[in-house]
Every structure is written in structure tokens, then in C-alpha cells.
N, C-alpha and C. Protein backbone atom coordinates (compact mmCIF):
# COMPACT_ATOMS: atom_id res chain seq x y z
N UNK A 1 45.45 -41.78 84.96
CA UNK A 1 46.12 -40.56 85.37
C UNK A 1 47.51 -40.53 84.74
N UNK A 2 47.95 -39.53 84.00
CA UNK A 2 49.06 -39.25 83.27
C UNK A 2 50.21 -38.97 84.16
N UNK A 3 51.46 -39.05 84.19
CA UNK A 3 52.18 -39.19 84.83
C UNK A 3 52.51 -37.77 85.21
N UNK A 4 52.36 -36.78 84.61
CA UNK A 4 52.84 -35.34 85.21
C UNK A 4 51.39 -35.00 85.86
N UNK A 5 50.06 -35.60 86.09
CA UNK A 5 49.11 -34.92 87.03
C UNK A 5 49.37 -35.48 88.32
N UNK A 6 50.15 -36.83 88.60
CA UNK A 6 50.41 -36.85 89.97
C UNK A 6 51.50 -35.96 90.48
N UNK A 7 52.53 -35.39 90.19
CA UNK A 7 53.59 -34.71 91.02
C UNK A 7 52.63 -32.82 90.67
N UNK A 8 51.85 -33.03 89.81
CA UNK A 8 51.93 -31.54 89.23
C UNK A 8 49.62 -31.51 89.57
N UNK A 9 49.48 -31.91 90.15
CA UNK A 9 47.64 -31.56 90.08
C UNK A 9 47.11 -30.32 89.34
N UNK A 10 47.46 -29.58 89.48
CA UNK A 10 46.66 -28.48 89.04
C UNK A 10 47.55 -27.93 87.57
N UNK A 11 48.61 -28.83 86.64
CA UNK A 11 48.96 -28.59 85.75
C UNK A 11 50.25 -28.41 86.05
N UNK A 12 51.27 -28.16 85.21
CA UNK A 12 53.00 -27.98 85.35
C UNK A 12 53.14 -26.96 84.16
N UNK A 13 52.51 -26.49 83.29
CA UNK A 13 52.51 -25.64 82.19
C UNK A 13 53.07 -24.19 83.14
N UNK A 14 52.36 -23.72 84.36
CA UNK A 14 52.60 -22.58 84.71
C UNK A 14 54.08 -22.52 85.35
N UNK A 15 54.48 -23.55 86.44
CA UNK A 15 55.78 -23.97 86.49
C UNK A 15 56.74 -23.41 85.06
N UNK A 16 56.53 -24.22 84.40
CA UNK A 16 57.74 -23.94 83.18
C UNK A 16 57.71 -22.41 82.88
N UNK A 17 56.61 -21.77 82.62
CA UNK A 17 56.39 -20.22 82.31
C UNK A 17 57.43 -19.72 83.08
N UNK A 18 56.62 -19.75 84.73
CA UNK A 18 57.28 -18.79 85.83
C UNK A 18 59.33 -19.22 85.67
N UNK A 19 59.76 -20.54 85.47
CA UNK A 19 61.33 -20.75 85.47
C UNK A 19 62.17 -20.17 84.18
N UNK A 20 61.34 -20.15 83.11
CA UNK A 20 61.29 -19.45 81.71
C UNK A 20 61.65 -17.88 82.18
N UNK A 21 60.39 -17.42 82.57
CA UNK A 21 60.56 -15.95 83.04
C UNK A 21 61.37 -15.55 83.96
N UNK A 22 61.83 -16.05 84.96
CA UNK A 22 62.86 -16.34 85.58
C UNK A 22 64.80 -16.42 85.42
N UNK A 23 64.86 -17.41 84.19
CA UNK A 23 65.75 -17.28 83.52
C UNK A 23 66.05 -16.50 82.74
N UNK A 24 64.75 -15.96 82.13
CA UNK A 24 65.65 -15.03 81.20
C UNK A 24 65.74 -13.80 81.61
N UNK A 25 64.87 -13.53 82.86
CA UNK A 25 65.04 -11.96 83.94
C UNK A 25 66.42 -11.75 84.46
N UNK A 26 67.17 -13.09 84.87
CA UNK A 26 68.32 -13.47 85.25
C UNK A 26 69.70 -13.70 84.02
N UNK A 27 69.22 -13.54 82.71
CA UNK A 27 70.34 -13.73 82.17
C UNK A 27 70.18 -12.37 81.13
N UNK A 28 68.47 -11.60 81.23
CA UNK A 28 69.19 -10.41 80.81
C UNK A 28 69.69 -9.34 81.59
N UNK A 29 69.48 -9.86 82.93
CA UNK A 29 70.26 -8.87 83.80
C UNK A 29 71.62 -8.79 83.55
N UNK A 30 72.20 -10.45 83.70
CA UNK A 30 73.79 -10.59 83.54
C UNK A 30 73.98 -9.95 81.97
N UNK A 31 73.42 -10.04 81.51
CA UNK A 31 74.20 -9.49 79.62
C UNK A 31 73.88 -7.91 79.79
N UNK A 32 73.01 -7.57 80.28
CA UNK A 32 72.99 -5.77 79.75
C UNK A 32 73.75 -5.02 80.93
N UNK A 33 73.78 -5.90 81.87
CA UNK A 33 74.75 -5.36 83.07
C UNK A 33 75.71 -5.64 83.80
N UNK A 34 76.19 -7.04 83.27
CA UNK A 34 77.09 -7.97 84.21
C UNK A 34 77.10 -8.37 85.42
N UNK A 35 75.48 -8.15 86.13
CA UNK A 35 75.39 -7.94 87.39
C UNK A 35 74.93 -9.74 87.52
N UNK A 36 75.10 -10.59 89.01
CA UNK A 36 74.44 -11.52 88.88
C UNK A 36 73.53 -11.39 90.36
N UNK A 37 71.99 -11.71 89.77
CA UNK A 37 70.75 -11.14 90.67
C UNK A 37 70.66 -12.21 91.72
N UNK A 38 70.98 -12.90 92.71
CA UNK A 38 70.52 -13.90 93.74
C UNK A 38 69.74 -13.14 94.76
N UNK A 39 68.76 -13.67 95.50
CA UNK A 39 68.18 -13.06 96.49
C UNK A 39 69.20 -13.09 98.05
N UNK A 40 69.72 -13.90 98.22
CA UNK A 40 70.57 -13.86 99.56
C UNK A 40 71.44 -12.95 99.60
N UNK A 41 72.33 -12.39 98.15
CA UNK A 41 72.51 -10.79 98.36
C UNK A 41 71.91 -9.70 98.51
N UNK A 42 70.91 -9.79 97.79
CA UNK A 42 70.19 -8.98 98.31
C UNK A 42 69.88 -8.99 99.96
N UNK A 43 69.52 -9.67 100.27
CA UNK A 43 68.97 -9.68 101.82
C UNK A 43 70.23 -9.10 102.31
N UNK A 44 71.38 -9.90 102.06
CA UNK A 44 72.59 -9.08 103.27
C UNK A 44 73.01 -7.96 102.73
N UNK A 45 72.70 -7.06 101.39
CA UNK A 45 73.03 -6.24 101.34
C UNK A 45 71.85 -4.69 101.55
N UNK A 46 70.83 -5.80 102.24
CA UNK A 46 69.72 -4.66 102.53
C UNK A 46 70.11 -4.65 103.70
N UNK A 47 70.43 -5.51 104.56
CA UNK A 47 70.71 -5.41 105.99
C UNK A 47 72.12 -4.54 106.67
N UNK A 48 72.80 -4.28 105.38
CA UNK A 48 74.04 -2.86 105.42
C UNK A 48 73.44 -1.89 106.01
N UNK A 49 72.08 -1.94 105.55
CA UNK A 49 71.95 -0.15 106.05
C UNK A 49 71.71 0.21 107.40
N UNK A 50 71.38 -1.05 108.04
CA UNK A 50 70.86 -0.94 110.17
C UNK A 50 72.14 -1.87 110.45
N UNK A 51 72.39 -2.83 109.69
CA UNK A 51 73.64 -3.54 111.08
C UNK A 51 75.03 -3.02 110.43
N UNK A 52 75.62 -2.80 111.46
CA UNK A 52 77.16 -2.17 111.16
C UNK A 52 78.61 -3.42 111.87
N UNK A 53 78.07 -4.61 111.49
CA UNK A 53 78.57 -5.51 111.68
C UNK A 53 79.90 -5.80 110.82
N UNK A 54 80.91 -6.06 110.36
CA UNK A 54 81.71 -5.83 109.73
C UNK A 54 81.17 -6.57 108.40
N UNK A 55 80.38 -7.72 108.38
CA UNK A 55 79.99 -8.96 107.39
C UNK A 55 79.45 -7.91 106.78
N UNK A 56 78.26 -7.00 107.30
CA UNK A 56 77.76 -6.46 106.10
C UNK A 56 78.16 -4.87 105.85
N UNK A 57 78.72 -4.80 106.27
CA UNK A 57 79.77 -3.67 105.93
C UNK A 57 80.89 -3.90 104.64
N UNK A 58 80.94 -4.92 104.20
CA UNK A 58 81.73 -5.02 103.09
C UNK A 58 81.31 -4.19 102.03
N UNK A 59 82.14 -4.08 101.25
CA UNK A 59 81.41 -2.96 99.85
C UNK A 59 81.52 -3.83 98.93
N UNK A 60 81.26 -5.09 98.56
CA UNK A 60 80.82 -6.02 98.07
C UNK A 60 79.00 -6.04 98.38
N UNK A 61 78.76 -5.53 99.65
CA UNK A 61 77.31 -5.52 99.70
C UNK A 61 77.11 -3.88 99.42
N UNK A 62 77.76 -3.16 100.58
CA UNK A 62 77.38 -1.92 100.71
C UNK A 62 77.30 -0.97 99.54
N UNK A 63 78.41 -0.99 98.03
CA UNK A 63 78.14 -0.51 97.02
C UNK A 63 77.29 -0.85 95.96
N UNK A 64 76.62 -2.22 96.48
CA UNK A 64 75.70 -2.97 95.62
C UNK A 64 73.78 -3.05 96.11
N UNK A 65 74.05 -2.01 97.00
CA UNK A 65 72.62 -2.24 97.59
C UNK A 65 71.44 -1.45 96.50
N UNK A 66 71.97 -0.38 96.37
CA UNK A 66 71.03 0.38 95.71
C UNK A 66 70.38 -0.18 94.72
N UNK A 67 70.98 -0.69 93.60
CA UNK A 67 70.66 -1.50 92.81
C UNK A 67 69.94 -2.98 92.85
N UNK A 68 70.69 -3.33 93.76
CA UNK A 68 69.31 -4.73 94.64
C UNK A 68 68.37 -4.63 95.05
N UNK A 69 67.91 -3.46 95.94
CA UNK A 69 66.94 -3.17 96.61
C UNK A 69 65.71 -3.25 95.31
N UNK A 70 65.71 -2.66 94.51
CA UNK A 70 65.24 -2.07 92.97
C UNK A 70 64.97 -3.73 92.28
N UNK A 71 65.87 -4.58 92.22
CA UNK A 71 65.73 -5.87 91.93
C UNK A 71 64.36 -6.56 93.02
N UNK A 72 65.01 -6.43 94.02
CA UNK A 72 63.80 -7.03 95.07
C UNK A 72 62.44 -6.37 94.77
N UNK A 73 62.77 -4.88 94.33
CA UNK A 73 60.98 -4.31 94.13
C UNK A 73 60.87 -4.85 92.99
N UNK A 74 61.27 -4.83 92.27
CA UNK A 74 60.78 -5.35 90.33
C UNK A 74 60.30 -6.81 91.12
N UNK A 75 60.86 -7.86 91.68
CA UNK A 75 60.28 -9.26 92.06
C UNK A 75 58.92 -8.86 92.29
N UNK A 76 59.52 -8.51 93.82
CA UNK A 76 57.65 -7.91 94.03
C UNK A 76 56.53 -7.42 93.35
N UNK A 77 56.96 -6.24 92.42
CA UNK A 77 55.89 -6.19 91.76
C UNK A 77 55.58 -6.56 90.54
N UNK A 78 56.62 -7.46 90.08
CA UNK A 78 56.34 -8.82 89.19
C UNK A 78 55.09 -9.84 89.79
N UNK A 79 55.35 -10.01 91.14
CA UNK A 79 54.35 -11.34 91.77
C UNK A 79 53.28 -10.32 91.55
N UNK A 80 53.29 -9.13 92.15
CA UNK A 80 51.80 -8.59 92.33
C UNK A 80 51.06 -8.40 90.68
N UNK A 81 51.97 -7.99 89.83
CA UNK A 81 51.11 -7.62 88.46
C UNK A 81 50.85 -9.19 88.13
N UNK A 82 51.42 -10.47 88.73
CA UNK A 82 50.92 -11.66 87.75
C UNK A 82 49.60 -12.05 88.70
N UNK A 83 49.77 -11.74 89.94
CA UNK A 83 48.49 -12.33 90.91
C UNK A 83 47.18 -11.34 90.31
N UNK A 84 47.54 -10.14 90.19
CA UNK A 84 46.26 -9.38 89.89
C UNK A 84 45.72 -9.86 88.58
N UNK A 85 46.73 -9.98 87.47
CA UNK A 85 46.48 -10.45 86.43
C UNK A 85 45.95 -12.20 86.06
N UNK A 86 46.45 -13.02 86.60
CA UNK A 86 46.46 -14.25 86.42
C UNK A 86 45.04 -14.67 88.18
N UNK A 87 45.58 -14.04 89.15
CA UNK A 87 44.75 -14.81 90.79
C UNK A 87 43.46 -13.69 90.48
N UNK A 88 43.24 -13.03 89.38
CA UNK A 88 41.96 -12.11 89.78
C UNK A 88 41.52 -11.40 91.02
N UNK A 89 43.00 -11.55 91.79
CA UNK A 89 43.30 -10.73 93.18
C UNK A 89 42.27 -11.51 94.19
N UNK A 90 42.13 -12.07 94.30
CA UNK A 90 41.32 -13.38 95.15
C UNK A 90 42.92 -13.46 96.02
N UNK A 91 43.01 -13.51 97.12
CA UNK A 91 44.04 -14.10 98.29
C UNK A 91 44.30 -15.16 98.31
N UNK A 92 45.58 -15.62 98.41
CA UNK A 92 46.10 -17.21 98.40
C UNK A 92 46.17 -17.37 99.96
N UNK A 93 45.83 -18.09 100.43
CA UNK A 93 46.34 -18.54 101.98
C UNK A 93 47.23 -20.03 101.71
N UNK A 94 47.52 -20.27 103.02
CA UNK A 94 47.89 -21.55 103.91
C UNK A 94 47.39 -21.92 105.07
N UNK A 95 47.45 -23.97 105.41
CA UNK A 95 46.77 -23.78 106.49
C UNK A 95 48.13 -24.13 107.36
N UNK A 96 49.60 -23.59 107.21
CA UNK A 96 50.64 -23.76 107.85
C UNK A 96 50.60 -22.87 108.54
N UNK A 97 50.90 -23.19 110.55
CA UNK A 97 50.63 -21.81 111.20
C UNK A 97 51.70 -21.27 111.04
N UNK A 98 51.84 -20.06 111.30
CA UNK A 98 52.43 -19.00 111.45
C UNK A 98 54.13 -19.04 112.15
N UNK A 99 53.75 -19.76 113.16
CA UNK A 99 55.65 -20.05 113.73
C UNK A 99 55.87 -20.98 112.93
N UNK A 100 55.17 -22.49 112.33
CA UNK A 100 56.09 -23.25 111.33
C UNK A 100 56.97 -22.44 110.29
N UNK A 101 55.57 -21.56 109.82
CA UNK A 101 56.52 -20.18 108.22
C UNK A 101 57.82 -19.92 108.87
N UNK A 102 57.75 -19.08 109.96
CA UNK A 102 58.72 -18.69 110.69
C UNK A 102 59.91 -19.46 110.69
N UNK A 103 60.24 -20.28 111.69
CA UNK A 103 61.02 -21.56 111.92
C UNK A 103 61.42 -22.19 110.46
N UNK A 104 60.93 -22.65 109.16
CA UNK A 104 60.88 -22.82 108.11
C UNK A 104 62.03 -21.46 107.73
N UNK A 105 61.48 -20.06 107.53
CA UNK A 105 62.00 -19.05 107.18
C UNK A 105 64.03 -18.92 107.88
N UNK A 106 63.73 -19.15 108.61
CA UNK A 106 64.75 -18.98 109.96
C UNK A 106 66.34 -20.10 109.25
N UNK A 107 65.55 -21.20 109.48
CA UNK A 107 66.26 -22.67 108.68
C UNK A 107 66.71 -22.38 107.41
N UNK A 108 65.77 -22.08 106.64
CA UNK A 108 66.37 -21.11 104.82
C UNK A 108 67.58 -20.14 105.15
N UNK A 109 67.06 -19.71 106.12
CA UNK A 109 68.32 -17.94 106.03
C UNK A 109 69.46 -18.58 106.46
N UNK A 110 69.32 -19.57 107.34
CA UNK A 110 70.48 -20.49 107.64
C UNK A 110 71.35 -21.12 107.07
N UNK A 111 70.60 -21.67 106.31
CA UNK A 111 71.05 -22.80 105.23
C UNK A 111 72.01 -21.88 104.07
N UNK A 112 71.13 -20.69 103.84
CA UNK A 112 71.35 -20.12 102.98
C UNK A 112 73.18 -19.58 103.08
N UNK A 113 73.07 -19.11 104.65
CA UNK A 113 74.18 -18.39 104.97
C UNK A 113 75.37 -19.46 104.61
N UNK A 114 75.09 -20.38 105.07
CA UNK A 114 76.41 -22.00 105.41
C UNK A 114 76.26 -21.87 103.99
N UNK A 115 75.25 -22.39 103.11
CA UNK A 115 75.80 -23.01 101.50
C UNK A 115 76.55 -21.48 100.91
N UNK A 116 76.53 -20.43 101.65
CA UNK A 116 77.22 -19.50 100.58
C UNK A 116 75.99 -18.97 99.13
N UNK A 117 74.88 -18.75 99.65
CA UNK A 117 73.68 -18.63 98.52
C UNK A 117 72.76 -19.13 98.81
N UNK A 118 71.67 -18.72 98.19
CA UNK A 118 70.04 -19.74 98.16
C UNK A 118 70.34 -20.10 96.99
N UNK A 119 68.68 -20.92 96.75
CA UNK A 119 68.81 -21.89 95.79
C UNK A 119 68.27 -21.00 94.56
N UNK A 120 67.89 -19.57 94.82
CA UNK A 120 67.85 -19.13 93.39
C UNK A 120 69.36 -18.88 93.05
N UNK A 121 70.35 -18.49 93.55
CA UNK A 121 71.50 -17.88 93.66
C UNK A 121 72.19 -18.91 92.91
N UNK A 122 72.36 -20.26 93.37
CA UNK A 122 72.99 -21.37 93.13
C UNK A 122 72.41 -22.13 91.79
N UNK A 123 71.32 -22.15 91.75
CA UNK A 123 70.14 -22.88 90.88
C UNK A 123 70.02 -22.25 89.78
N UNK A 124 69.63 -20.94 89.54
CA UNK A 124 69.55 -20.11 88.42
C UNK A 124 70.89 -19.48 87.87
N UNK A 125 71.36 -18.54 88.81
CA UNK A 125 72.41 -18.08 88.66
C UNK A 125 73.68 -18.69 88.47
N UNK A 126 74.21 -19.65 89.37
CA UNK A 126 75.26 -20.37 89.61
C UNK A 126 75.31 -21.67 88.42
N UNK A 127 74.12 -22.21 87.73
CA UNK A 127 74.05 -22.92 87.06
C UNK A 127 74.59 -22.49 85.53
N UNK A 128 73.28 -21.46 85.61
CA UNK A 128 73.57 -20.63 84.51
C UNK A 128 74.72 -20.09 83.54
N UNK A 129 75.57 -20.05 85.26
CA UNK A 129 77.23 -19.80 84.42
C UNK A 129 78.08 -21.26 84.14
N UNK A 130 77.30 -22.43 84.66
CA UNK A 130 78.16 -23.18 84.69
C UNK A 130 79.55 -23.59 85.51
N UNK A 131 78.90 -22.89 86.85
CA UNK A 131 79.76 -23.28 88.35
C UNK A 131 79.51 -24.31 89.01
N UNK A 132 80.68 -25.16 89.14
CA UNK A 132 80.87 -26.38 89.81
C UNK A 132 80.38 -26.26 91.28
N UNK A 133 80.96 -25.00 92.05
CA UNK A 133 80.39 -25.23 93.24
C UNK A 133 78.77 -24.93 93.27
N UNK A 134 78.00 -24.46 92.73
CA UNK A 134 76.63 -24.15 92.81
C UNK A 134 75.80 -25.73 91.97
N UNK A 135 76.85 -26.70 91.44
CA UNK A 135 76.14 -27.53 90.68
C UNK A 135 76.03 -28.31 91.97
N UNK A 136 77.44 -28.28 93.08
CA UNK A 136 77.02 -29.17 94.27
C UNK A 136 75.99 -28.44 94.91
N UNK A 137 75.85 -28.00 95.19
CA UNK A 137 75.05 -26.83 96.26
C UNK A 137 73.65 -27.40 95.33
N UNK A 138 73.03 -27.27 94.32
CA UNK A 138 71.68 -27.97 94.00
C UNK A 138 71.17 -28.83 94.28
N UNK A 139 72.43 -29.66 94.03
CA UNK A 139 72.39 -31.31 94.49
C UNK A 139 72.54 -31.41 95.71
N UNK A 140 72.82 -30.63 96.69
CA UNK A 140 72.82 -31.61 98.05
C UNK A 140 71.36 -30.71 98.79
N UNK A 141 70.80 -29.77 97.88
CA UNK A 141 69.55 -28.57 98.48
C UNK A 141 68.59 -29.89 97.78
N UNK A 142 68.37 -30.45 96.75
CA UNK A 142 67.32 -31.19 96.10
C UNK A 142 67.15 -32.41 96.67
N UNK A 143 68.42 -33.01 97.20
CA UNK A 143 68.89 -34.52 98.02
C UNK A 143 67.81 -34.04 99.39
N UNK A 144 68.26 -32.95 100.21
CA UNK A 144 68.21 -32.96 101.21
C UNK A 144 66.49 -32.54 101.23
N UNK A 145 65.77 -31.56 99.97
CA UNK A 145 64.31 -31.35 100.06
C UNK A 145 63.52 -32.72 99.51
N UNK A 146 64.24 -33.73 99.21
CA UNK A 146 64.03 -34.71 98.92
C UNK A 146 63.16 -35.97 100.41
N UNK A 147 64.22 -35.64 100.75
CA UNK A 147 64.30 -36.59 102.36
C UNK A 147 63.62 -36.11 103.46
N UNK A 148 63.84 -34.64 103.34
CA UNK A 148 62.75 -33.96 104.25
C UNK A 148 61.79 -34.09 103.83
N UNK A 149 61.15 -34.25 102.57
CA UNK A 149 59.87 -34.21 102.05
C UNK A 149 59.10 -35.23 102.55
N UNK A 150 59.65 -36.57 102.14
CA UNK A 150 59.20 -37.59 102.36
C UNK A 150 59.17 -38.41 103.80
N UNK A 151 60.13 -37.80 104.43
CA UNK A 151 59.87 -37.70 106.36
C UNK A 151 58.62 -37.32 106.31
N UNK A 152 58.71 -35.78 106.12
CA UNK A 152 57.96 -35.23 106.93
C UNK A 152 56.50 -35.90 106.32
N UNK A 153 56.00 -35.98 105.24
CA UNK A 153 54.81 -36.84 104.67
C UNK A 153 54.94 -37.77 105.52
N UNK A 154 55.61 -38.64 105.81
CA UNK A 154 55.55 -40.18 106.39
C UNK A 154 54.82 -39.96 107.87
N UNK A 155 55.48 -38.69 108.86
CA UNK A 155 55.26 -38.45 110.09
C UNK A 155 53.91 -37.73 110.08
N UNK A 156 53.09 -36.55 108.88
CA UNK A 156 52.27 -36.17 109.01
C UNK A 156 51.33 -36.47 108.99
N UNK A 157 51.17 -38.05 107.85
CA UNK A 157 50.28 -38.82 107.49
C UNK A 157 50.10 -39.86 108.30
């Protein structure tokens, strides 16, 4: 067994594609528009339009929504044209129930809020420019999916 079929089973070729396509969705956004695409803005600047909380009331979000929202649909229907195209529209499941997703989901938005970004934000974006604080922010998100990983394997198994 070759050393990339144990971390990668079903191949790592598609990995590199999807971070490829990824990066460069993300760096021709920044060159034809100067805009930089993270998903955790987006989220708080979709959430301008129902909470009138002062956080998302900033016009740091509030003049930037329109244009995110539009980012979040292009994602979406990026996943959907590659699943129809590539999954032959066959359904992916999990056998993770439903409150773990949740609770899981909950912990991200969390995390997300404290590090100041997610890890596309920090990882793609933040790297990309060559920001010190997003180079820590990888490293302590990869440390820490590191340790959880291997807990939680140790306790499941």
C-alpha cells in the first residue's frame, strides 16, 4: 500500500482539483475586484438583514451583503453542477446523526467567531495574502483538528 492510499482511500487527485479550483476562484475574485471571499462574512453579513444587533449592523457587513450573498449562490451551485456532473446525482449521505452535524455546526460558528474567520477565510484567503495572523489561526485550527481527530478515533474505536 502506497503511502498516499492510507490517509487518501479513494484517491487524493480530486482533493488537489477541488483546492486548485478553489484558489484560483479566490484569487480571481481578489484581482478583478479587490474583494476578499471568506465564508464567515458572508454568514454575518447575511444575518444583517433579520438581526439588528449592532455587530451586524456594521457597513462593513451591511454594504457588502449583496455581493456575498451571490458568492454563496455561485458556491452552491458550483457543488451542485460538480455533483450532477461528477456524483451522477446519486445522494451522498452520512451515518453521523443529525444533532452531532448540529453541535459540530454550532462549535465551527463558534470557533469561527473567537478566531476572527473560518478556515477558508484564514487558510485560503489569509494565506494567500501572506498574513501572519491567519498563518497562526491555520496552525492552531490543524493542531487542534489534529488532536480532536485522534481522541475522538481512540474513544470511538
Amino acid at each position: 500500500m502506497s503511502i498516499l492510499q492510507t490517509p487518501f482511500p479513494v484517491g487524493w487527485q480530486h482533493y488537489l482539483l477541488g483546492g486548485l479550483c478553489l484558489g484560483a476562484g479566490v484569487a480571481l475574485l481578489f484581482l478583478f475586484t479587490g474583494r476578499i471571499g471568506s465564508m464567515s462574512t458572508v454568514f454575518s453579513s447575511t444575518w444583517s438583514y433579520v438581526v439588528r444587533r449592532p455587530f451586524f449592523q456594521q457597513a462593513r457587513l451591511v454594504d457588502t451583503r449583496g455581493w456575498r450573498l451571490l458568492y454563496a449562490l455561485g458556491l452552491i451551485l458550483g457543488a451542485l453542477a460538480w455533483w450532477l456532473w461528477r456524483g451522477a446525482g446519486v445522494a451522498e449521505g452520512t451515518q453521523v446523526p443529525w444533532w452531532l452535524l448540529l453541535a459540530g455546526g454550532f462549535v465551527a460558528g463558534y470557533g469561527a467567531r473567537l478566531g476572527n474567520g473560518c478556515t477558508s477565510g484564514h487558510g485560503i484567503c489569509g494565506l494567500g495574502s501572506l498574513q501572519w495572523p491567519s498563518a497562526l489561526a491555520v496552525l492552531t485550527f490543524m493542531a487542534t483538528a489534529f488532536i480532536t481527530a485522534n481522541l475522538v478515533t481512540r474513544w470511538i474505536v
